[in-house]
N, C-alpha and C. Protein backbone atom coordinates (compact mmCIF):
# COMPACT_ATOMS: atom_id res chain seq x y z
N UNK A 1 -52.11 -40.95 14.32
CA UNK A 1 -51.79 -39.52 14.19
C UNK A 1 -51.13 -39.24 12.84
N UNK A 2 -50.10 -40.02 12.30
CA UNK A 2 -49.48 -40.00 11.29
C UNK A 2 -50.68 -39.94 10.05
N UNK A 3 -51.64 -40.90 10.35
CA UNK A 3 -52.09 -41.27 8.99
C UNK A 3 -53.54 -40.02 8.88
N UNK A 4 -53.60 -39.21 10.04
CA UNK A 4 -54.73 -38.18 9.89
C UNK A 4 -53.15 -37.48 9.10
N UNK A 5 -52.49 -37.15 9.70
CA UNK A 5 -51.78 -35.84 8.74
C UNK A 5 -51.57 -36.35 7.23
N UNK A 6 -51.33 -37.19 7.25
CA UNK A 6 -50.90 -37.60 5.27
C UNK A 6 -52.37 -37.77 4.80
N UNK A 7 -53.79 -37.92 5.46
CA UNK A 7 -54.78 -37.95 4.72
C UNK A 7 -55.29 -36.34 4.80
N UNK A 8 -54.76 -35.59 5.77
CA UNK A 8 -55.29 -34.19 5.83
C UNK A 8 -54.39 -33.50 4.51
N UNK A 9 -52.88 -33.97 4.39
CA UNK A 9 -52.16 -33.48 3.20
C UNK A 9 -52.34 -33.68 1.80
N UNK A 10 -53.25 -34.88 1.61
CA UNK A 10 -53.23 -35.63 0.34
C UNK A 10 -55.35 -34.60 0.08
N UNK A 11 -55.18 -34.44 0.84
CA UNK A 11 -56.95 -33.58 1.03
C UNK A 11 -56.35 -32.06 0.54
N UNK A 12 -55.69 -31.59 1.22
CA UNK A 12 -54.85 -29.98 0.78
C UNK A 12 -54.46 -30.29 -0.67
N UNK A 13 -53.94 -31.17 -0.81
CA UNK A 13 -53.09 -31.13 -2.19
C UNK A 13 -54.12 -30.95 -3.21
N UNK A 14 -55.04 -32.16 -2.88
CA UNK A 14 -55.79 -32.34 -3.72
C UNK A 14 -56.72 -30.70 -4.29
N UNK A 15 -57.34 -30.38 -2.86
CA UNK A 15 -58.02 -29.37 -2.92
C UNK A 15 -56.98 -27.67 -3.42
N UNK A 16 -55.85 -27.68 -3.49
CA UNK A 16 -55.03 -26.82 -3.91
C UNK A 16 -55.00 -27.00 -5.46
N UNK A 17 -55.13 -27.94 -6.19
CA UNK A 17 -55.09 -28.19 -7.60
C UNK A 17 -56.30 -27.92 -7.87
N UNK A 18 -57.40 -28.55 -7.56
CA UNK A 18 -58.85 -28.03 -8.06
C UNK A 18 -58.69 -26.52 -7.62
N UNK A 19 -58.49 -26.18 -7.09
CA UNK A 19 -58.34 -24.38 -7.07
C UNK A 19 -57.65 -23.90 -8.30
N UNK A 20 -56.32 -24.22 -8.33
CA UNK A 20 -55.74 -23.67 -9.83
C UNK A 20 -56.75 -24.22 -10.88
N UNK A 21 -56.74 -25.62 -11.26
CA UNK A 21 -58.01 -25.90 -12.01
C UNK A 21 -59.64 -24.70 -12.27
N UNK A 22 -59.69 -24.66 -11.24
CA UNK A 22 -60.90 -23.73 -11.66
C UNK A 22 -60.82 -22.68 -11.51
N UNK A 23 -59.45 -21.80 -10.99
CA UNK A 23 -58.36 -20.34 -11.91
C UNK A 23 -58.59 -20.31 -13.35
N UNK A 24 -57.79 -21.22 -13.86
CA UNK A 24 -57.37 -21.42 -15.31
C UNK A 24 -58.79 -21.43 -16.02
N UNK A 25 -59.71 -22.24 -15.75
CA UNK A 25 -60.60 -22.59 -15.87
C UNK A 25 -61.57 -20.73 -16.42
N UNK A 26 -61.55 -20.19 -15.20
CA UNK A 26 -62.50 -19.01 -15.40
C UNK A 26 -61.75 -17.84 -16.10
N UNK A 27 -60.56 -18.26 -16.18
CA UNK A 27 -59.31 -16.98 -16.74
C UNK A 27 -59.66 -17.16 -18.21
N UNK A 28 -59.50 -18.67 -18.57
CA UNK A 28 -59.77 -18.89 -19.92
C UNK A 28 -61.18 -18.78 -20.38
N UNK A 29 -62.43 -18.98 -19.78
CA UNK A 29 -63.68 -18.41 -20.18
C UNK A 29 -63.45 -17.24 -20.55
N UNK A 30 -63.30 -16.30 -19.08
CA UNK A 30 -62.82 -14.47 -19.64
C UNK A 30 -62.64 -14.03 -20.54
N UNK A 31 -61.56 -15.09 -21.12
CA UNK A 31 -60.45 -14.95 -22.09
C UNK A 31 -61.46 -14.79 -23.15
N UNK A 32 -62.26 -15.99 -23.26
CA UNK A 32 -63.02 -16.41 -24.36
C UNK A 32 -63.82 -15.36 -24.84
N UNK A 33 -64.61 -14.88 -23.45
CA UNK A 33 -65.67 -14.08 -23.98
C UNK A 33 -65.28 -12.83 -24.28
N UNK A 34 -64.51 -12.41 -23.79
CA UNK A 34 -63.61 -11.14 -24.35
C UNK A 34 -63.94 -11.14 -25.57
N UNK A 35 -62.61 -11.96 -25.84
CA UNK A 35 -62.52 -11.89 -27.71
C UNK A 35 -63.50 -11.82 -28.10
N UNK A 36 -64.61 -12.80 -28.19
CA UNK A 36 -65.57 -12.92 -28.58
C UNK A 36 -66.84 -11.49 -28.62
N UNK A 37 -66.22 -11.05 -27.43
CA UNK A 37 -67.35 -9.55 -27.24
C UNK A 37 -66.44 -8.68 -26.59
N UNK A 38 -65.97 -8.00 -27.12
CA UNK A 38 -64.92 -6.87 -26.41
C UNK A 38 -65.30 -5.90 -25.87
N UNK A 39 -66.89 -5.85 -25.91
CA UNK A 39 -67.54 -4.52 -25.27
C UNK A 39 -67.96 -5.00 -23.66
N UNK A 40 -67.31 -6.56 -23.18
CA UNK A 40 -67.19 -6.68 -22.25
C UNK A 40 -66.24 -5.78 -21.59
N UNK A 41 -65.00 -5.63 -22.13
CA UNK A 41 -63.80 -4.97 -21.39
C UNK A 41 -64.50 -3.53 -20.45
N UNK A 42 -65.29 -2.94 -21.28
CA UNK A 42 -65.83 -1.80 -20.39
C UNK A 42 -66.90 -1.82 -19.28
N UNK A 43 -67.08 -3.02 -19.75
CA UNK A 43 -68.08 -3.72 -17.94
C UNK A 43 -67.25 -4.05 -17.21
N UNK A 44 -65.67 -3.71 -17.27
CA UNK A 44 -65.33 -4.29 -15.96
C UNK A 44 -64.74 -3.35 -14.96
């Protein structure tokens, strides 16, 4: 029982970082293409 919860926690953790990871990830594309084309801003 113990070792399902620390492998179900070490699974959350894991899967909670690849989430911020691929936040940052699409914030900073955004970011990118913005600058890069600012006539995005009015498509959004």
């Amino acid at each position: 029982m113990v070792m399902m919860v620390q492998r179900f926690h070490l699974i959350m953790s894991v899967y909670v970082v690849d989430c911020k990871a691929i936040c940052c990830c699409l914030i900073f594309l955004h970011i990118t293409l913005v600058s890069y084309n600012p006539s995005l801003w009015h498509n959004l």
